[in-house]
C-alpha atoms as a PDB file:
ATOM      1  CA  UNK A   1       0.000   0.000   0.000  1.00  0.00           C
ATOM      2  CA  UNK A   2       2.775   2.348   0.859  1.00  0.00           C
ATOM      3  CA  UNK A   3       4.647   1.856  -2.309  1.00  0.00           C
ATOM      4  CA  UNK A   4       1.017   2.590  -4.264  1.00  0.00           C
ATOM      5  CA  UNK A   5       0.835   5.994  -2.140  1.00  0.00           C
ATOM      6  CA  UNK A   6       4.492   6.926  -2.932  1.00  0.00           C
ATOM      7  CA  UNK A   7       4.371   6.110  -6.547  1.00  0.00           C
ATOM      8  CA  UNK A   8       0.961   8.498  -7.174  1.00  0.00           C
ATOM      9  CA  UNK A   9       1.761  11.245  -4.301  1.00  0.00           C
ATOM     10  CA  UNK A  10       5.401  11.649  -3.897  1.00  0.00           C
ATOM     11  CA  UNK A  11       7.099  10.833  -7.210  1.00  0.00           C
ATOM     12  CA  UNK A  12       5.335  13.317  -9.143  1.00  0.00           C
ATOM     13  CA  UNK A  13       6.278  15.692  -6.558  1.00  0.00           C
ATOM     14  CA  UNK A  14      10.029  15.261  -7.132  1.00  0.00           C
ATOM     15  CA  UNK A  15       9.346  15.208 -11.069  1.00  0.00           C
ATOM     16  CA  UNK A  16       7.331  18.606 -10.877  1.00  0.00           C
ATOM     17  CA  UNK A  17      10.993  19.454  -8.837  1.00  0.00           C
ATOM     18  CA  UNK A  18      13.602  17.983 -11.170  1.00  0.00           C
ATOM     19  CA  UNK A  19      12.148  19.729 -14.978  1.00  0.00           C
ATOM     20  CA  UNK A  20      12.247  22.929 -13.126  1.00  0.00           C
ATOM     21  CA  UNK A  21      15.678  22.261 -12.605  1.00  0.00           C
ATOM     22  CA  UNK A  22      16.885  20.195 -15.443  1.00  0.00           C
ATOM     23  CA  UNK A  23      16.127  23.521 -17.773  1.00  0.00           C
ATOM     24  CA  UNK A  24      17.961  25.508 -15.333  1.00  0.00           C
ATOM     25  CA  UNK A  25      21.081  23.484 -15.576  1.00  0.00           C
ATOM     26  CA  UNK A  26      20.622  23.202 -19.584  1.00  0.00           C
ATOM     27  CA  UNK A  27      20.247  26.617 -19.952  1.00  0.00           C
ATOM     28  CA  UNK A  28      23.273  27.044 -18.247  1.00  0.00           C
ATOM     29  CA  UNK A  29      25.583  25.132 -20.032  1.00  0.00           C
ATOM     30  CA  UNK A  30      23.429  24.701 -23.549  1.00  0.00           C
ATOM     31  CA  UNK A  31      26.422  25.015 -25.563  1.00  0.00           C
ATOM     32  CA  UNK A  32      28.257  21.548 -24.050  1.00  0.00           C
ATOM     33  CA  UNK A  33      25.051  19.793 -23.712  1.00  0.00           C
ATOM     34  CA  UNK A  34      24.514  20.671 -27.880  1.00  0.00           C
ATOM     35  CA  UNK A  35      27.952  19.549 -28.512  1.00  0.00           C
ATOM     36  CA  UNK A  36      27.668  16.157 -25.778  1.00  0.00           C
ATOM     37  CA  UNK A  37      24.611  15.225 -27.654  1.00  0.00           C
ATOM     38  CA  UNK A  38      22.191  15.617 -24.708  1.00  0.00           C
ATOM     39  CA  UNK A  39      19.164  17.016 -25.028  1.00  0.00           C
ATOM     40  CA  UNK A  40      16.607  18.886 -22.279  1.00  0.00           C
ATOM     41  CA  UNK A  41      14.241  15.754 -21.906  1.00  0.00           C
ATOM     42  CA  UNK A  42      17.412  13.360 -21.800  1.00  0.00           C
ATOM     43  CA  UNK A  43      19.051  15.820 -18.859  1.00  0.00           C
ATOM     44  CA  UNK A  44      15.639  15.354 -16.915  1.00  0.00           C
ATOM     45  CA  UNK A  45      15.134  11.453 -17.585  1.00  0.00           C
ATOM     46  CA  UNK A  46      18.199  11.030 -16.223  1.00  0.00           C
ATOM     47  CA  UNK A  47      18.263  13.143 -13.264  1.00  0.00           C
ATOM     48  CA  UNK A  48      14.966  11.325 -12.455  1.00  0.00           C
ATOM     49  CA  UNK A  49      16.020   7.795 -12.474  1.00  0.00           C
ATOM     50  CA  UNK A  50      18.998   8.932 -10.505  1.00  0.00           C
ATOM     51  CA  UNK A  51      16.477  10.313  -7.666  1.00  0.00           C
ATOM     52  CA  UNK A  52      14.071   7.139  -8.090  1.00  0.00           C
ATOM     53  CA  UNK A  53      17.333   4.566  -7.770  1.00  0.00           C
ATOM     54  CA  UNK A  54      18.112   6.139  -4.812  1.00  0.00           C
ATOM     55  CA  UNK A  55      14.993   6.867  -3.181  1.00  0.00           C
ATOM     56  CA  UNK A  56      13.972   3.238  -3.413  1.00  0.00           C
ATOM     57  CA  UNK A  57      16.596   1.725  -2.324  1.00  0.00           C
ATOM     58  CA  UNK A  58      16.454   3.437   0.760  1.00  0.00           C
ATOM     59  CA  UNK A  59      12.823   2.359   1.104  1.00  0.00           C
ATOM     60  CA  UNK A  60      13.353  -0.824  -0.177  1.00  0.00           C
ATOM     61  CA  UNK A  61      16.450  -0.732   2.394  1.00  0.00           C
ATOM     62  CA  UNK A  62      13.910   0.237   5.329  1.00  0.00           C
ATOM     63  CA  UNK A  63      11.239  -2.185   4.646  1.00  0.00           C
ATOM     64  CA  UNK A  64      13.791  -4.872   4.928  1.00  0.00           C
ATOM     65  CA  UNK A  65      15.679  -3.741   8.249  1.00  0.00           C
ATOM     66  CA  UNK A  66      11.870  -3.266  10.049  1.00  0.00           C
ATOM     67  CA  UNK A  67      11.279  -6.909   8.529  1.00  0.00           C
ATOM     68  CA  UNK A  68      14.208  -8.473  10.156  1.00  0.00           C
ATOM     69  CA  UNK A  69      13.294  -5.966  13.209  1.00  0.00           C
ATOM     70  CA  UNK A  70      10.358  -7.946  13.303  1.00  0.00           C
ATOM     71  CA  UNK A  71      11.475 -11.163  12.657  1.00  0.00           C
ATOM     72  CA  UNK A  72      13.322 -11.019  15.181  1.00  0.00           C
ATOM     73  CA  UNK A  73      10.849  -9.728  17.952  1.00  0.00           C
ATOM     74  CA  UNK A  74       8.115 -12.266  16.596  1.00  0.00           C
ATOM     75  CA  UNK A  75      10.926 -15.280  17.216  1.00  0.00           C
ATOM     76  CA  UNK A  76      11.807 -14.037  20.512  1.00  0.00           C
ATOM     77  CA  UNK A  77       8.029 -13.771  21.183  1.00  0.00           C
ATOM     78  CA  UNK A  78       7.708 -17.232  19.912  1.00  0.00           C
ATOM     79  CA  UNK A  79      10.998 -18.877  22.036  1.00  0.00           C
ATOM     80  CA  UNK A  80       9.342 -17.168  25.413  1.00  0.00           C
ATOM     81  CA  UNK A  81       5.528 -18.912  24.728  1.00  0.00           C
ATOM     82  CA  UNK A  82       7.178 -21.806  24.014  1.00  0.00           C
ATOM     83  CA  UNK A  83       9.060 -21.977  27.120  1.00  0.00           C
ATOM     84  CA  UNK A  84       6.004 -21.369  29.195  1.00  0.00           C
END
């Protein structure tokens, strides 16, 4: 569920962020982005899947440490009912 609410609230968020600023940093430099090849739209695809790669992993990341967290609570939970 929280990946569903992150994917239709947040990320759009960032991307309404990063075109802002990809045109900034084209404009800046428009001559070596002509000459590189790189276009506007290509400068703000990849600063997006930059931000995505990185903000799910750390999600991704999180779920998994609260999972073991868990695990690891529910077993000790389990070893202490069992003992009784």
């Amino acid at each position: 569920m929280s990946v569903d609410i992150q994917s239709y609230g947040f990320m759009p968020l960032a991307g309404g962020y990063e075109a802002p600023y990809a045109h900034k940093k084209f404009l800046e430099d428009r001559l070596a982005y002509g000459d590189a090849g790189v276009s506007e739209g290509f400068l703000f695809k990849q600063m997006s899947n930059m931000f995505k790669d990185h903000y799910w992993s750390v999600v991704g990341m999180w779920q998994r440490v609260t999972k073991a967290a868990w695990d690891e609570t529910a077993g000790a939970y389990n070893k202490y009912v069992a003992a009784d």
